[in-house]
Protein backbone atom coordinates (compact mmCIF):
# COMPACT_ATOMS: atom_id res chain seq x y z
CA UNK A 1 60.69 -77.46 -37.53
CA UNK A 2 62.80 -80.13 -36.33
CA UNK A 3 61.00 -83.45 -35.14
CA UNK A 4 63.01 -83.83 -31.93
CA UNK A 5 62.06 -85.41 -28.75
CA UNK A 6 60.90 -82.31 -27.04
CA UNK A 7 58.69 -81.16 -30.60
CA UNK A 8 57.39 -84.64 -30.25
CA UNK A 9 55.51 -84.22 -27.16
CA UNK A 10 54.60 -80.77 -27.46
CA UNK A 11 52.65 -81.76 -30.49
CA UNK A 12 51.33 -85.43 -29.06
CA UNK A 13 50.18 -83.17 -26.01
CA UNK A 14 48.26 -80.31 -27.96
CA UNK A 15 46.76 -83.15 -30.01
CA UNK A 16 45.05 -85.35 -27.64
CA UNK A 17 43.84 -81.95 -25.41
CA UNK A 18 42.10 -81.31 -28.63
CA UNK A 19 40.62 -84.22 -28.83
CA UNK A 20 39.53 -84.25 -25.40
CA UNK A 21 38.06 -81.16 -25.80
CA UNK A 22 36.44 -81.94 -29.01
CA UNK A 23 34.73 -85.17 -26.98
CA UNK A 24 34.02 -83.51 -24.01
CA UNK A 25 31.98 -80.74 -25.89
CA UNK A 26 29.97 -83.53 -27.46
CA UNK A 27 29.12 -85.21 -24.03
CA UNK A 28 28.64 -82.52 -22.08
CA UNK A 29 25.85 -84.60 -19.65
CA UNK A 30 28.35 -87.31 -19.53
CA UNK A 31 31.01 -84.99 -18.28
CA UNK A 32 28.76 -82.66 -16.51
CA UNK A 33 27.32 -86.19 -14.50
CA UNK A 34 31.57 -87.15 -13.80
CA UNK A 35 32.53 -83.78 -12.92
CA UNK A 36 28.99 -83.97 -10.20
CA UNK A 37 30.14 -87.25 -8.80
CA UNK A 38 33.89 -86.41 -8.11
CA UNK A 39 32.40 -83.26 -6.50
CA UNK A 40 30.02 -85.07 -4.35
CA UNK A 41 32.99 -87.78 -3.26
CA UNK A 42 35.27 -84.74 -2.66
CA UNK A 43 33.08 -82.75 -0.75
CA UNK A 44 33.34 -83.04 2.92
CA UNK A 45 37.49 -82.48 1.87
CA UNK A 46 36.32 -79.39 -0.17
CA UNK A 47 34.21 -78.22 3.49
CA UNK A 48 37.02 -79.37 5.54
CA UNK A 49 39.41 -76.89 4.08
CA UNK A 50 37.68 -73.95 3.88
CA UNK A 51 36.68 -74.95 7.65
CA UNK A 52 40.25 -74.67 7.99
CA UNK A 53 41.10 -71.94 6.22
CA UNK A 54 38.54 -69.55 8.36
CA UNK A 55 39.51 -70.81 11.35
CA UNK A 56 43.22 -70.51 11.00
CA UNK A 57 42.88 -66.91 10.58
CA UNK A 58 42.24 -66.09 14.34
CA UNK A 59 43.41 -69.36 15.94
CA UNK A 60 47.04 -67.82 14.15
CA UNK A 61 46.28 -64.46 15.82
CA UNK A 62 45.59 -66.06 19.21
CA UNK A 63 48.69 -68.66 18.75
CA UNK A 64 51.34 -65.94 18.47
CA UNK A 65 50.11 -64.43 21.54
CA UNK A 66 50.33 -67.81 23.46
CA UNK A 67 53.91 -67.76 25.43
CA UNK A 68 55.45 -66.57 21.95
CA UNK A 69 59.23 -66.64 24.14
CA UNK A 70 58.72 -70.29 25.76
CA UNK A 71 59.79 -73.04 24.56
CA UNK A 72 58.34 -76.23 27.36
CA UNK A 73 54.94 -75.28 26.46
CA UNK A 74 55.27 -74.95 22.69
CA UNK A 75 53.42 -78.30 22.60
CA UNK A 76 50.12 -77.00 24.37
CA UNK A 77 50.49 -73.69 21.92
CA UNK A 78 48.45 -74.77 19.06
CA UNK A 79 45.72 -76.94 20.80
CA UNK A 80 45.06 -74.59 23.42
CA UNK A 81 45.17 -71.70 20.68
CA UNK A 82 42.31 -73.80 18.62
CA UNK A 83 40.38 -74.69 21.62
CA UNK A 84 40.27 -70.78 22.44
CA UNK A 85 39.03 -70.02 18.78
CA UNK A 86 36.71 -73.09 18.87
CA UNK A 87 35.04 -71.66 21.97
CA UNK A 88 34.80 -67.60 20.43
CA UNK A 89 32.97 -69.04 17.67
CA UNK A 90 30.63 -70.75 19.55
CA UNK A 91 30.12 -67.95 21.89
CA UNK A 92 29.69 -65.59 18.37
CA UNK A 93 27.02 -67.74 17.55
CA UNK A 94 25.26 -68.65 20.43
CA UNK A 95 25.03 -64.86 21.53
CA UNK A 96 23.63 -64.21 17.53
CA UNK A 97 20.88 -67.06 18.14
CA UNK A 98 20.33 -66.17 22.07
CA UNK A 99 19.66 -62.44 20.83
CA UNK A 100 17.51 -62.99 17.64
CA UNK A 101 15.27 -65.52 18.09
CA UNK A 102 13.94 -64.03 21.26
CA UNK A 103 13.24 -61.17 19.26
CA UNK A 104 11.53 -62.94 16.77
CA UNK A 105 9.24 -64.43 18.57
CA UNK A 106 8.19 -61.57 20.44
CA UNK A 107 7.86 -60.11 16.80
CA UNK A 108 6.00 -63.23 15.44
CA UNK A 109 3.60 -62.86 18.72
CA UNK A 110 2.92 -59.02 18.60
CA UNK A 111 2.17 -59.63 14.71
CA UNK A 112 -0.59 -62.74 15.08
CA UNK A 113 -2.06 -60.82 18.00
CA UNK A 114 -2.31 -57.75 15.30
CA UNK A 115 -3.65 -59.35 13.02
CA UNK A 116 -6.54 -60.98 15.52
CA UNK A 117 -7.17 -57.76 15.93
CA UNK A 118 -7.47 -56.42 12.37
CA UNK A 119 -9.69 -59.68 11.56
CA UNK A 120 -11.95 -58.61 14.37
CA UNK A 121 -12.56 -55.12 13.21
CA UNK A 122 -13.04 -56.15 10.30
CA UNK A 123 -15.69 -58.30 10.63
CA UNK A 124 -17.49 -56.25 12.46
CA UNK A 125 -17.43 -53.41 9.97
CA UNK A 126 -18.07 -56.08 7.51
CA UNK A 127 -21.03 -56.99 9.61
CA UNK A 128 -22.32 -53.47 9.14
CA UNK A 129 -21.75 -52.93 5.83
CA UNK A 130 -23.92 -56.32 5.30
CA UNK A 131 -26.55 -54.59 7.34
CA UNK A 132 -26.58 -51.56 5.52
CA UNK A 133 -26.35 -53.67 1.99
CA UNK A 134 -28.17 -57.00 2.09
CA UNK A 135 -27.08 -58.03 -1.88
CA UNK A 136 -23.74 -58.14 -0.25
CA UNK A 137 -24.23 -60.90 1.50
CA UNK A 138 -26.52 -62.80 -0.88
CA UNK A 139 -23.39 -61.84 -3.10
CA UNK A 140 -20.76 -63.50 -0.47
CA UNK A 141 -22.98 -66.41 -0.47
CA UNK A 142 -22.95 -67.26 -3.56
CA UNK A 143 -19.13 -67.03 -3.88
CA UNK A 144 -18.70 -69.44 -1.12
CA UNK A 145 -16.63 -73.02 -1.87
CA UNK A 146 -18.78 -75.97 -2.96
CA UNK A 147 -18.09 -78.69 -0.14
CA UNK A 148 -18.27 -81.37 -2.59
CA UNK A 149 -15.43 -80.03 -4.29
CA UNK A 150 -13.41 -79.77 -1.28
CA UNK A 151 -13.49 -83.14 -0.63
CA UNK A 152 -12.53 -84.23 -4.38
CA UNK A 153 -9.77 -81.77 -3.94
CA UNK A 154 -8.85 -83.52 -0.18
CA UNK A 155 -9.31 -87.05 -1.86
CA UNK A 156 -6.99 -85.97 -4.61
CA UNK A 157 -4.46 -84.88 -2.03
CA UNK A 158 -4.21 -88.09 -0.18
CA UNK A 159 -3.82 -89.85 -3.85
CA UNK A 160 -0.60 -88.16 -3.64
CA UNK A 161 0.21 -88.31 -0.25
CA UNK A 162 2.78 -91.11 -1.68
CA UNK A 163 4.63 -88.46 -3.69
CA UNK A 164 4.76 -86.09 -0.55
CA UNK A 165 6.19 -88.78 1.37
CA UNK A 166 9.12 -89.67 -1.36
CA UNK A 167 9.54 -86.01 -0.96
CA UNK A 168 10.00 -85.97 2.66
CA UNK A 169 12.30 -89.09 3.00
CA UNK A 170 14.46 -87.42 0.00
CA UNK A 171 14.36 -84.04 1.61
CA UNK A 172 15.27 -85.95 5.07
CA UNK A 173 18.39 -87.86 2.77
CA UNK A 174 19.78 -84.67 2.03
CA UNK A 175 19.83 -83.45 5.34
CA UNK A 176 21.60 -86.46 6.62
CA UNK A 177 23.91 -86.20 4.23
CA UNK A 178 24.34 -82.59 4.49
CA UNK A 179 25.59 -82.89 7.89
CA UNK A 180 27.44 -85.90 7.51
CA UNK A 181 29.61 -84.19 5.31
CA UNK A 182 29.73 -81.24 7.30
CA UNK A 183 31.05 -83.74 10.37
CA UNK A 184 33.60 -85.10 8.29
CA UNK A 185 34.82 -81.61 7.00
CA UNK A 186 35.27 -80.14 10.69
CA UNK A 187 37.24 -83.82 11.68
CA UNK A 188 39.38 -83.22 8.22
CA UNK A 189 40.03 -79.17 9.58
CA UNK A 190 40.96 -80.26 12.90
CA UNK A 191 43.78 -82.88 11.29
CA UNK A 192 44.72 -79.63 9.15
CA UNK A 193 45.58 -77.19 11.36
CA UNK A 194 47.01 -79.31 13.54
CA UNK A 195 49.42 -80.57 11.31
CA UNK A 196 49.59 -77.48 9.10
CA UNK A 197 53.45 -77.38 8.97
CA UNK A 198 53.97 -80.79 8.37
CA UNK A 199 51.62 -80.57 5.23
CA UNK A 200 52.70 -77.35 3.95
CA UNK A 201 56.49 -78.94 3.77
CA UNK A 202 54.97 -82.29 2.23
CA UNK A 203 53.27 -79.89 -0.32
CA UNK A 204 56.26 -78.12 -1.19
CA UNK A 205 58.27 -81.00 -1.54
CA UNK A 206 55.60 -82.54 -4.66
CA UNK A 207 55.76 -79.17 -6.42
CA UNK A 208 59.62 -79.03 -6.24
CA UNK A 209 59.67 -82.81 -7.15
CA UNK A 210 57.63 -82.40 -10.35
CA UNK A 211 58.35 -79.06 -11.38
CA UNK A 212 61.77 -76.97 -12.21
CA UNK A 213 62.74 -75.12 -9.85
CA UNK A 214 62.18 -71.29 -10.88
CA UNK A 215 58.76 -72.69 -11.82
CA UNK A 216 58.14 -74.29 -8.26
CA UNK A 217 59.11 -71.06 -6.50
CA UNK A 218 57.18 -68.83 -8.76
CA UNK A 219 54.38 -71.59 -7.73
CA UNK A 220 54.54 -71.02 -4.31
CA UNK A 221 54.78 -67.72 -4.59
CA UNK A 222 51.39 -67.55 -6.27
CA UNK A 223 49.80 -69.52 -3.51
CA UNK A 224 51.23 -67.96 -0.68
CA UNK A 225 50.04 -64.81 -2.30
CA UNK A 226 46.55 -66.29 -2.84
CA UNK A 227 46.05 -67.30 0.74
CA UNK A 228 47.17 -63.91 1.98
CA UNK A 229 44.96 -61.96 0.09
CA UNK A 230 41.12 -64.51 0.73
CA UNK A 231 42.80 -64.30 4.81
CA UNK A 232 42.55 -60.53 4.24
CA UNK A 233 39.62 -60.33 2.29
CA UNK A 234 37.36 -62.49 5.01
CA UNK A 235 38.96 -60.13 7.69
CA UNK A 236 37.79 -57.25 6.40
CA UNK A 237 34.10 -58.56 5.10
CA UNK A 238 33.82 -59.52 9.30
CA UNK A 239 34.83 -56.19 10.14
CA UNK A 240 32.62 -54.32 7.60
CA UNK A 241 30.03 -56.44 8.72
CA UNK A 242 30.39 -55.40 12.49
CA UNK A 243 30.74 -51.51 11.15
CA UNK A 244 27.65 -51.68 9.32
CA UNK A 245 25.76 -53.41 12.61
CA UNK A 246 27.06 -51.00 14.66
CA UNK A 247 25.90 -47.88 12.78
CA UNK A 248 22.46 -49.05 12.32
CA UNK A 249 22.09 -49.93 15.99
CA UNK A 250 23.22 -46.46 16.79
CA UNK A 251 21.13 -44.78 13.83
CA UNK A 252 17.67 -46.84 15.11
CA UNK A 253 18.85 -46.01 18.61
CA UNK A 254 18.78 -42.30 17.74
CA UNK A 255 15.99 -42.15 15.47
CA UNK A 256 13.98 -44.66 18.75
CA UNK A 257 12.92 -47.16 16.31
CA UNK A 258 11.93 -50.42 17.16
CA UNK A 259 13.89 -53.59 17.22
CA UNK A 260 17.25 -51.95 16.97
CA UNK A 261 19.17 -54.49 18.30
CA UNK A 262 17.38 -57.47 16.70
CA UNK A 263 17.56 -55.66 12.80
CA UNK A 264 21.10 -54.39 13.44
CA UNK A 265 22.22 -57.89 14.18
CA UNK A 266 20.39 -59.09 10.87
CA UNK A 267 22.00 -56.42 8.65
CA UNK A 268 25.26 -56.83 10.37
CA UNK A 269 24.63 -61.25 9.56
CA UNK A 270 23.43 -61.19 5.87
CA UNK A 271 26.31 -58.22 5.39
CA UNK A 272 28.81 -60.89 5.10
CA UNK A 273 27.35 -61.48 1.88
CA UNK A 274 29.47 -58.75 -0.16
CA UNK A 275 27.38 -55.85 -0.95
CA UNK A 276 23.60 -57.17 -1.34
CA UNK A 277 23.42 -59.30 2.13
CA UNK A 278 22.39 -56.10 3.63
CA UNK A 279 19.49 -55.79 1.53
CA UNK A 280 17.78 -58.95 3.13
CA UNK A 281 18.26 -57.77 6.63
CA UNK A 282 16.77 -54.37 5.55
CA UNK A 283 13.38 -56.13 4.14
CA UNK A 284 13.32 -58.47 7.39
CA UNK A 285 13.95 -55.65 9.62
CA UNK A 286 11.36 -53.11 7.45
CA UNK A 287 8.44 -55.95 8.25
CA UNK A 288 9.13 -55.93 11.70
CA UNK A 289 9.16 -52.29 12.46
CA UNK A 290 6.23 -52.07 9.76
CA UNK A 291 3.99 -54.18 12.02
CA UNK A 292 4.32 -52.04 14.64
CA UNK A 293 4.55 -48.79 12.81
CA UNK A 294 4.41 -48.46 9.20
CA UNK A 295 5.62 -44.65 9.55
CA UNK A 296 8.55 -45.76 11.58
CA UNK A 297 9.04 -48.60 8.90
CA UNK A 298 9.22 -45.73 5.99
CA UNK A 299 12.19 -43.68 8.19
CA UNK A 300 14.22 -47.18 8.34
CA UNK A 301 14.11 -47.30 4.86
CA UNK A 302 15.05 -43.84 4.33
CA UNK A 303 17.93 -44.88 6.86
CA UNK A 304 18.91 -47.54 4.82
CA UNK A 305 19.12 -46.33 1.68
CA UNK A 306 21.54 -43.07 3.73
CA UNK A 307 23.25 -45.79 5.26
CA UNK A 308 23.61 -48.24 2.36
CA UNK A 309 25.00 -45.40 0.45
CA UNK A 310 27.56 -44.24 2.80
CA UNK A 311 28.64 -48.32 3.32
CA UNK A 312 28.54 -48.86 -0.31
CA UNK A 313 30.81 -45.69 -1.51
CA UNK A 314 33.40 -45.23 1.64
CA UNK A 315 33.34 -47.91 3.95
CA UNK A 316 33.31 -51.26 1.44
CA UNK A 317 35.58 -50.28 -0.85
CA UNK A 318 38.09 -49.02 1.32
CA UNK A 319 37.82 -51.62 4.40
CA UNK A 320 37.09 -54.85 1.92
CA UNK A 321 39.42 -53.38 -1.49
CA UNK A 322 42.08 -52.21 1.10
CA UNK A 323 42.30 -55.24 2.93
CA UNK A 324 42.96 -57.24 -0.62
CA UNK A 325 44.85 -54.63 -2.45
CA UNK A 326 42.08 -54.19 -4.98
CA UNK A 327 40.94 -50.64 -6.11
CA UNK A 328 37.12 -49.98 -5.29
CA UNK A 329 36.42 -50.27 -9.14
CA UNK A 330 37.50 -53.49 -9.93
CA UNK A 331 35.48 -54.78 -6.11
CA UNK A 332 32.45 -54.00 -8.03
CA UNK A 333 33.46 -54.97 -10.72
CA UNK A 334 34.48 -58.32 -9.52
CA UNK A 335 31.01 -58.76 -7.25
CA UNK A 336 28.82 -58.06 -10.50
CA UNK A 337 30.57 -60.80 -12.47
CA UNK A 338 30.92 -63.12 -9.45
CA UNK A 339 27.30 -62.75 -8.90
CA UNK A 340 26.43 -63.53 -12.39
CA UNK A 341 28.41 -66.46 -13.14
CA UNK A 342 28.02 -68.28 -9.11
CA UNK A 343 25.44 -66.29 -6.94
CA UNK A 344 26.46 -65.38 -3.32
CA UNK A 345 29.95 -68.03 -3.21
CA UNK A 346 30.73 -66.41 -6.70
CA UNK A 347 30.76 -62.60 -5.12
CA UNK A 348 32.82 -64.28 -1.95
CA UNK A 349 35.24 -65.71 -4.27
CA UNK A 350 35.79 -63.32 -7.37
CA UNK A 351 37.09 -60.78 -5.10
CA UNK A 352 40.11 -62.44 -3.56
CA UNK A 353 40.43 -63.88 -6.67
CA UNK A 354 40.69 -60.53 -8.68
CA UNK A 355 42.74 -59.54 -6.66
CA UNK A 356 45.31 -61.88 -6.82
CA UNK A 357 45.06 -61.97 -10.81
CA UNK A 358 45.26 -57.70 -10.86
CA UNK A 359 48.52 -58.18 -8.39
CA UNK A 360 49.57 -61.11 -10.84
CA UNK A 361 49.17 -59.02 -13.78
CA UNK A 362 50.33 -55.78 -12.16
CA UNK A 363 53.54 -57.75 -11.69
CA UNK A 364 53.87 -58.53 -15.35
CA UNK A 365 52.83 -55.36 -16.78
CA UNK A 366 56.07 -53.71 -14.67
CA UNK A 367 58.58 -56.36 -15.56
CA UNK A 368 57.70 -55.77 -19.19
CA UNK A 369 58.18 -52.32 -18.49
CA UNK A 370 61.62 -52.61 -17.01
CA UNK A 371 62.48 -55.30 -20.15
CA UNK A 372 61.68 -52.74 -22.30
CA UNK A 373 63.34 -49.89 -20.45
CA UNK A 374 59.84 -47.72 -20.65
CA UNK A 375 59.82 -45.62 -17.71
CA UNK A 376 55.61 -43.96 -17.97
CA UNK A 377 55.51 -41.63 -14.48
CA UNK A 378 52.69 -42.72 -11.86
C-alpha cells in the first residue's frame, strides 16, 4: 500500500480512535462524570426540542388549515396556529386533572371512611373474643411497645433530623432545577418552531458545506426519514391510547362497574407508555373498584386481561407498527430491548428507531439485489 496523502490520514485517524478508545475504557468514571456534565449543560436544549418536536405535529396540522390560499395573513399563520395548539393542550390536560382528581378523592374518602368502619368492627369483635379468652389479652399486653424505647427511638430521630433536612433542601434543589430547565426548554421550542424554516435551511447548508454532496443528500434523506417516522409513531401511540380509553369506558359502562370514567382515563394516560403503561392503570383502577367491591374488582381484571389481549395482538401492532412501517414482530421486538437497555424512554425510542434502521436496511438489502441482478419473488 502506497503511503499517499489520503492513506496517511486514514491510518493517523484509525490510530488515535484507538487510542481514545483504549483510554476511555480505562477511565470509564472520568468519562462517565464528562459525558453527565455535558448532559446536564445540554439539557433544557435536549427538552426544548423534543418540546418542539411534539408540538409541531398538530400545530402543522392546524397551520395548513389556516387560510392555506391567502397570502396578507401568512404572517399571523404560524403564531395563531401555535397559540391554537398551545391552548388544546392545555385544555387536554386540564380536562385529564379536572376529571381525575375529583375522582380520587371521592375514592380516597369512601376508602378511609371504610376502613373506620372495618377498625370499628373489629374491635368490637376483638372485644369479644377478649371476653370469651382472657390469656388473650394478658397475651396483647405483654406484646405492647416499651415507652422507654420509644423515646430512645424519637431521640434518635431528631439526632438525624439534620440529615432529613440536607435531604429536603437537596430534594427541593432538584425540583428547582427540574423546572428551570423545563422553562428554558419550552422558551428554546417556541424560538424553534417559529423559526423552523430558517433553521432547517441553516442546517442544510453545514451538512452540504462539510460533506460531499451525494453524502449530504443521502444525509438528509436519513433525517427527513427519521422525523417522519417518531411524527408517526407518537400519532399513533395518542390514538391507541384514546382507543384503549374508550373501550374500557364502554366495557365498565356495560359490565356497571364503578369508576368507569376515572380508570378509563388512567389506562387510556399510562397507555402512552408502549405496551406495559396499561398495566399501571389496571392495578390503580383494580384498588379502586376493589374497595368498593372486591367481586366487581375480580370482573375488571378478567376485563383487562380480554381487553389487554385484544389491544396487545390487533390494535398495537397494527395502529402503532402501521403508523411507522414496522411489522408487529419487530414492535415487540424493539419494546423488549428498548425496555431492557433504557426503561420507559428506551421502549418510546427503540421503536421509531427500528423502524427507521429496518427501512434503512430494507433499502440496502434491495439495491444489493438489483446490483446483483437476483430477482427472489415476494
Amino acid at each position: 500500500m502506497q503511503l499517499d496523502k489520503k492513506n496517511v490520514t486514514v491510518i493517523s485517524t484509525l490510530v488515535f480512535t484507538a487510542i481514545f478508545f483504549a483510554w476511555a475504557l480505562q477511565n470509564l468514571t472520568a468519562v462517565g462524570n464528562f459525558m453527565g456534565a455535558v448532559l446536564g449543560i445540554l439539557a433544557p436544549f435536549l427538552v426544548g426540542g423534543a418540546i418542539a418536536f411534539i408540538i409541531n405535529i398538530p400545530m402543522r396540522a392546524i397551520e395548513r388549515r389556516l387560510w392555506p390560499g391567502s397570502t396578507k395573513l401568512a404572517k399571523l399563520r404560524r403564531p395563531l396556529a401555535y397559540v391554537i395548539t398551545l391552548l388544546l393542550v392545555l385544555l387536554v390536560l386540564s380536562v385529564v386533572i379536572s376529571v381525575v382528581i375529583p375522582q380520587l378523592i371521592i375514592a380516597l374518602t369512601t376508602a378511609s371512611q371504610q376502613a373506620y368502619q372495618a377498625v370499628y368492627s373489629h374491635s368490637a369483635q376483638l372485644d369479644w373474643l377478649f371476653s370469651l379468652y382472657p390469656q388473650l389479652r394478658e397475651l396483647t399486653d405483654e406484646l405492647h411497645l416499651n415507652m422507654a424505647e420509644l423515646s430512645e427511638k424519637f431521640a434518635a430521630l431528631l439526632r438525624n433530623a439534620g440529615d432529613l433536612l440536607q435531604s429536603s433542601f437537596h430534594i427541593a434543589g432538584s425540583l428547582i432545577s427540574g423546572i428551570a430547565t423545563f422553562f428554558i426548554g419550552f422558551v428554546f421550542s417556541v424560538y424553534l418552531l417559529l423559526r423552523k424554516e430558517t433553521l432547517a435551511r441553516q442546517g442544510k447548508q453545514v451538512i452540504f458545506a462539510l460533506l460531499p454532496r451525494p453524502k449530504a443528500e443521502s444525509t438528509l434523506a436519513v433525517l427527513r426519514l427519521s422525523a417522519d417516522t417518531f411524527a408517526n409513531f407518537i400519532t399513533g401511540q395518542c390514538l391507541e391510547a384514546c382507543i384503549l380509553g374508550l373501550m374500557f369506558f364502554a366495557a365498565m359502562l356495560l359490565l356497571r362497574l364503578p369508576y368507569a370514567l376515572l380508570t378509563s382515563m388512567l389506562i387510556g394516560v399510562t397507555a402512552l407508555i408502549p405496551v406495559f403503561g396499561a398495566f399501571i392503570g389496571c392495578v390503580v383502577g383494580a384498588l379502586l373498584i376493589a374497595l368498593v367491591d372486591p367481586v366487581q374488582a375480580l370482573i375488571f381484571l378478567v376485563l383487562f386481561l380480554v381487553l389487554q389481549q385484544v389491544e396487545g395482538n390487533l390494535i398495537y401492532p397494527h395502529v402503532v407498527g402501521g403508523s411507522v412501517g414496522l411489522p408487529s414482530i419487530w414492535v415487540l421486538a424493539a419494546i423488549t430491548v428498548g425496555g431492557s437497555l433504557f426503561g420507559v424512554l428506551g421502549m418510546l425510542v427503540f421503536i421509531p428507531l427500528c423502524s427507521v434502521l429496518y427501512t434503512l436496511f430494507t433499502a440496502y438489502v434491495k439495491r444489493r439485489l438489483h446490483e446483483k441482478n437476483i430477482d427472489i419473488p415476494q
